[in-house]
N, C-alpha and C. Protein backbone atom coordinates (compact mmCIF):
# COMPACT_ATOMS: atom_id res chain seq x y z
N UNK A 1 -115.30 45.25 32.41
CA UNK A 1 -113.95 44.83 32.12
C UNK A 1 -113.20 44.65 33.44
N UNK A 2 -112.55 43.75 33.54
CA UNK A 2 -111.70 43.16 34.52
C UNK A 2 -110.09 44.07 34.26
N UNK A 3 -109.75 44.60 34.79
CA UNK A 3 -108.39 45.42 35.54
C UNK A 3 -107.38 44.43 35.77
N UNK A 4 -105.98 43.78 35.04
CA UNK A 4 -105.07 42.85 35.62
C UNK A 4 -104.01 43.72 36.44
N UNK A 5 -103.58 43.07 37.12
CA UNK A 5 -102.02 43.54 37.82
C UNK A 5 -101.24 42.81 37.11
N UNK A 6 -99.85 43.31 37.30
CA UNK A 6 -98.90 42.43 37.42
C UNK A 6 -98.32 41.68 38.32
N UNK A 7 -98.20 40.45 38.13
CA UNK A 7 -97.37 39.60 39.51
C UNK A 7 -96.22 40.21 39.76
N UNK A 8 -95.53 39.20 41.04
CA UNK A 8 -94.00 39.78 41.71
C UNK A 8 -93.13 39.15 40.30
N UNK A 9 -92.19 40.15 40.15
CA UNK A 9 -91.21 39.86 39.37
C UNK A 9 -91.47 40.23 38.01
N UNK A 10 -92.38 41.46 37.72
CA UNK A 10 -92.88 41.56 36.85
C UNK A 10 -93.68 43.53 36.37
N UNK A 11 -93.39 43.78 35.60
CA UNK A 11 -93.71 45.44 35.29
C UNK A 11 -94.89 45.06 34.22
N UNK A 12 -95.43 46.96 34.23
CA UNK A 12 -96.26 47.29 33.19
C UNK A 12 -96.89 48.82 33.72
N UNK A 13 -95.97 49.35 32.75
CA UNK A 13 -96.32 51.20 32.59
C UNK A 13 -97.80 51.81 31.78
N UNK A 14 -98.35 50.16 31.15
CA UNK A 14 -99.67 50.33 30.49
C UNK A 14 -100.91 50.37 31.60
N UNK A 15 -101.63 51.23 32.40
CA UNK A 15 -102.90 51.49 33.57
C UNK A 15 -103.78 50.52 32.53
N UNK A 16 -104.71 50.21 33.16
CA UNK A 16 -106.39 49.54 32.69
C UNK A 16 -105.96 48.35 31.91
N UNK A 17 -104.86 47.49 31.91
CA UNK A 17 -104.97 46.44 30.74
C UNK A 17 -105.78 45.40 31.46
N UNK A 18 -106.30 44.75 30.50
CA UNK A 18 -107.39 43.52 30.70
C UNK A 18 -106.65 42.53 30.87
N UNK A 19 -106.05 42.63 30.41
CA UNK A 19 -104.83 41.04 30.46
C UNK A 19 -103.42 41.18 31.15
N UNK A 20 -102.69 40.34 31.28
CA UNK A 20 -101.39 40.50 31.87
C UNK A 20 -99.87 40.03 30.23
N UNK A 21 -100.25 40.62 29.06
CA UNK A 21 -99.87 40.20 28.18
C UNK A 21 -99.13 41.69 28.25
N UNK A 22 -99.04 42.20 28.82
CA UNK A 22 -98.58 43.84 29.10
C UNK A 22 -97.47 43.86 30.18
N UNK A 23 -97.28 42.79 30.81
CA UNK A 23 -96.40 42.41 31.85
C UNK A 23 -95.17 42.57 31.37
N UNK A 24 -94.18 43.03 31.52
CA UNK A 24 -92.24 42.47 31.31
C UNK A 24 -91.69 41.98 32.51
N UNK A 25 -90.74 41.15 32.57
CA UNK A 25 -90.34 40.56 33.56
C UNK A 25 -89.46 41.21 33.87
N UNK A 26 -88.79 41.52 35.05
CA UNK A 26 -87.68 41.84 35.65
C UNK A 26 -86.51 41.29 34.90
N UNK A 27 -85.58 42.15 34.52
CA UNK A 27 -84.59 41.48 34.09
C UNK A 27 -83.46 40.73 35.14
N UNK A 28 -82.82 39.60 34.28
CA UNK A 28 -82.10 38.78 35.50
C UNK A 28 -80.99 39.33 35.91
N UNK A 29 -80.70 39.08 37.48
CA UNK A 29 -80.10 39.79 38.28
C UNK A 29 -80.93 41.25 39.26
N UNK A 30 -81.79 40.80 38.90
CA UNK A 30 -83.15 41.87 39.43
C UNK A 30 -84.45 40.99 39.75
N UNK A 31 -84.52 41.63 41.07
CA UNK A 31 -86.03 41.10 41.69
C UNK A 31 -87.21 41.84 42.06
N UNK A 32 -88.33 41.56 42.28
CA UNK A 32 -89.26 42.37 42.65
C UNK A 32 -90.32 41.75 43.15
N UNK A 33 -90.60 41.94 44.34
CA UNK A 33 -92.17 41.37 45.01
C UNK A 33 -93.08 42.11 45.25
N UNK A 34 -93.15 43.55 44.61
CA UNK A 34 -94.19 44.07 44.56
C UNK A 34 -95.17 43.67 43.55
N UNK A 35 -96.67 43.70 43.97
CA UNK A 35 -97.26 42.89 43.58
C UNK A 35 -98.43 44.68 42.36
N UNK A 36 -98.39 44.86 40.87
CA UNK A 36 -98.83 45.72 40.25
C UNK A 36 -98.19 46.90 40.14
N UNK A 37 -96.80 46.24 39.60
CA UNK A 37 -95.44 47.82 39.90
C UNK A 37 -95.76 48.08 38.38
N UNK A 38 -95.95 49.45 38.16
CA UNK A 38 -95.80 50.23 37.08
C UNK A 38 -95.07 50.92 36.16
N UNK A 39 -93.60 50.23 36.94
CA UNK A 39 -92.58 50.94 35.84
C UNK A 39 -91.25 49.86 36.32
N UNK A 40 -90.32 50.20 35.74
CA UNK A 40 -88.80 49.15 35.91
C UNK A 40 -88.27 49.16 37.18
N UNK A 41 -88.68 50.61 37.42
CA UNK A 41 -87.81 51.03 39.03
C UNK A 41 -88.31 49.85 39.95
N UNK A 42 -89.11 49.34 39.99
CA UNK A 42 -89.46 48.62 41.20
C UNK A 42 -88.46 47.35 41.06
N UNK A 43 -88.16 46.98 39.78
CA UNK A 43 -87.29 45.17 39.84
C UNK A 43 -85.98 46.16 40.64
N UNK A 44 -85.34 45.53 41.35
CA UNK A 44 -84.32 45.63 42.38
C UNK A 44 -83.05 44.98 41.87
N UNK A 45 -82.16 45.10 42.39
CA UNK A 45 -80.39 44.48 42.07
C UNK A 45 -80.88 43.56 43.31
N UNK A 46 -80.08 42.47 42.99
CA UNK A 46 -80.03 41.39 44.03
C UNK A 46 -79.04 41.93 45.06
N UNK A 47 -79.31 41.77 45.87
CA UNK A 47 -77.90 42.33 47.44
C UNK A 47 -76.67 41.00 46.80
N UNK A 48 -75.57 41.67 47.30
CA UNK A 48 -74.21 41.09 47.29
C UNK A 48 -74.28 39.45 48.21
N UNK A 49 -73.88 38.41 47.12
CA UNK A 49 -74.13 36.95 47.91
C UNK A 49 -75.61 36.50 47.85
N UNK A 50 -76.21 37.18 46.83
CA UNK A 50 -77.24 36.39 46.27
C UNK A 50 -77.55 36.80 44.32
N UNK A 51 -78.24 36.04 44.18
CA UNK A 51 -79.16 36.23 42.75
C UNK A 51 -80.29 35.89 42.14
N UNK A 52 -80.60 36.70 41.22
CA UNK A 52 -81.46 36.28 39.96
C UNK A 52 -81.50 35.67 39.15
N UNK A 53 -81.38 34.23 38.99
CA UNK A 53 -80.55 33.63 37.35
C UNK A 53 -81.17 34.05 36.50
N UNK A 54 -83.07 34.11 36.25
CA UNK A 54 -83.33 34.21 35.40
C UNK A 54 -84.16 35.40 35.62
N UNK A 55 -85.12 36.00 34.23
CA UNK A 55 -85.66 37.20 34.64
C UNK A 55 -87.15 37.10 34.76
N UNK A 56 -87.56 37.65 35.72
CA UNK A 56 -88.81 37.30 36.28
C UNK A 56 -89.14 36.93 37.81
N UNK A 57 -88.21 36.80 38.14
CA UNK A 57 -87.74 36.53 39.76
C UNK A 57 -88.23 37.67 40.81
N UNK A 58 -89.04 36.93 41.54
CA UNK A 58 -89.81 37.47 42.60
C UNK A 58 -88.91 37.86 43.90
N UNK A 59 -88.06 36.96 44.04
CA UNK A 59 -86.65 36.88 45.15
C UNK A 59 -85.73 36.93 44.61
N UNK A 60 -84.45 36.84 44.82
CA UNK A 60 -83.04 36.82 44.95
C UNK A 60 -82.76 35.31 45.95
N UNK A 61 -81.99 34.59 45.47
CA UNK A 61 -81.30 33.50 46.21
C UNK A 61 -79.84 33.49 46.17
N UNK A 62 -79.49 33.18 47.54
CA UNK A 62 -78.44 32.53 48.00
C UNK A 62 -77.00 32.21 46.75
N UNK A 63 -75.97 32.84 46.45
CA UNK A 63 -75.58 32.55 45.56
C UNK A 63 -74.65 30.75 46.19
N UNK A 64 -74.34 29.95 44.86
CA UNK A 64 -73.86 28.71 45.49
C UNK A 64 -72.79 28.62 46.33
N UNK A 65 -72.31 28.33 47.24
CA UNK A 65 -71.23 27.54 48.33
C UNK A 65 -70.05 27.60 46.58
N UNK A 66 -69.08 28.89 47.05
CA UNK A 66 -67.65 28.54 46.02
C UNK A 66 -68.07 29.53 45.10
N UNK A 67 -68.82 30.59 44.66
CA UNK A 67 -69.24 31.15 43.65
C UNK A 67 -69.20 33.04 44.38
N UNK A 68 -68.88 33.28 43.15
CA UNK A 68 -68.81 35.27 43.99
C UNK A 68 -69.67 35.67 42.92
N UNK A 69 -70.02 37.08 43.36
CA UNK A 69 -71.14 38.30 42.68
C UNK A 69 -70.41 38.85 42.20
């Protein structure tokens, strides 16, 4: 049996899954580039003057020119 991780931007508190169907995404406004994080703690708050729009986000970007956090 093949062992999955989870990608960046992405959890799973389940050890040994075969698949990545066990994955949750970071919720938006939260990032994470650790690559096989095992619990929520790892998705991050975006720093002040950037974001997450959606959830699953590996980075944080730049919020737009005219727009506040």
């Amino acid at each position: 049996m093949v062992i999955v991780s989870c990608g960046a931007g992405t959890y799973s508190s389940t050890r040994g899954a075969s698949n990545n169907a066990t994955c949750v995404a970071c919720a938006a406004g939260k990032q994470s580039r650790q690559l096989g994080a095992t619990s929520e703690a790892a998705c991050r708050s975006c720093a002040p003057g950037s974001m997450a729009a959606a959830a699953g986000m590996s980075q944080c970007t730049p919020c737009p020119h005219g727009s506040y956090q």
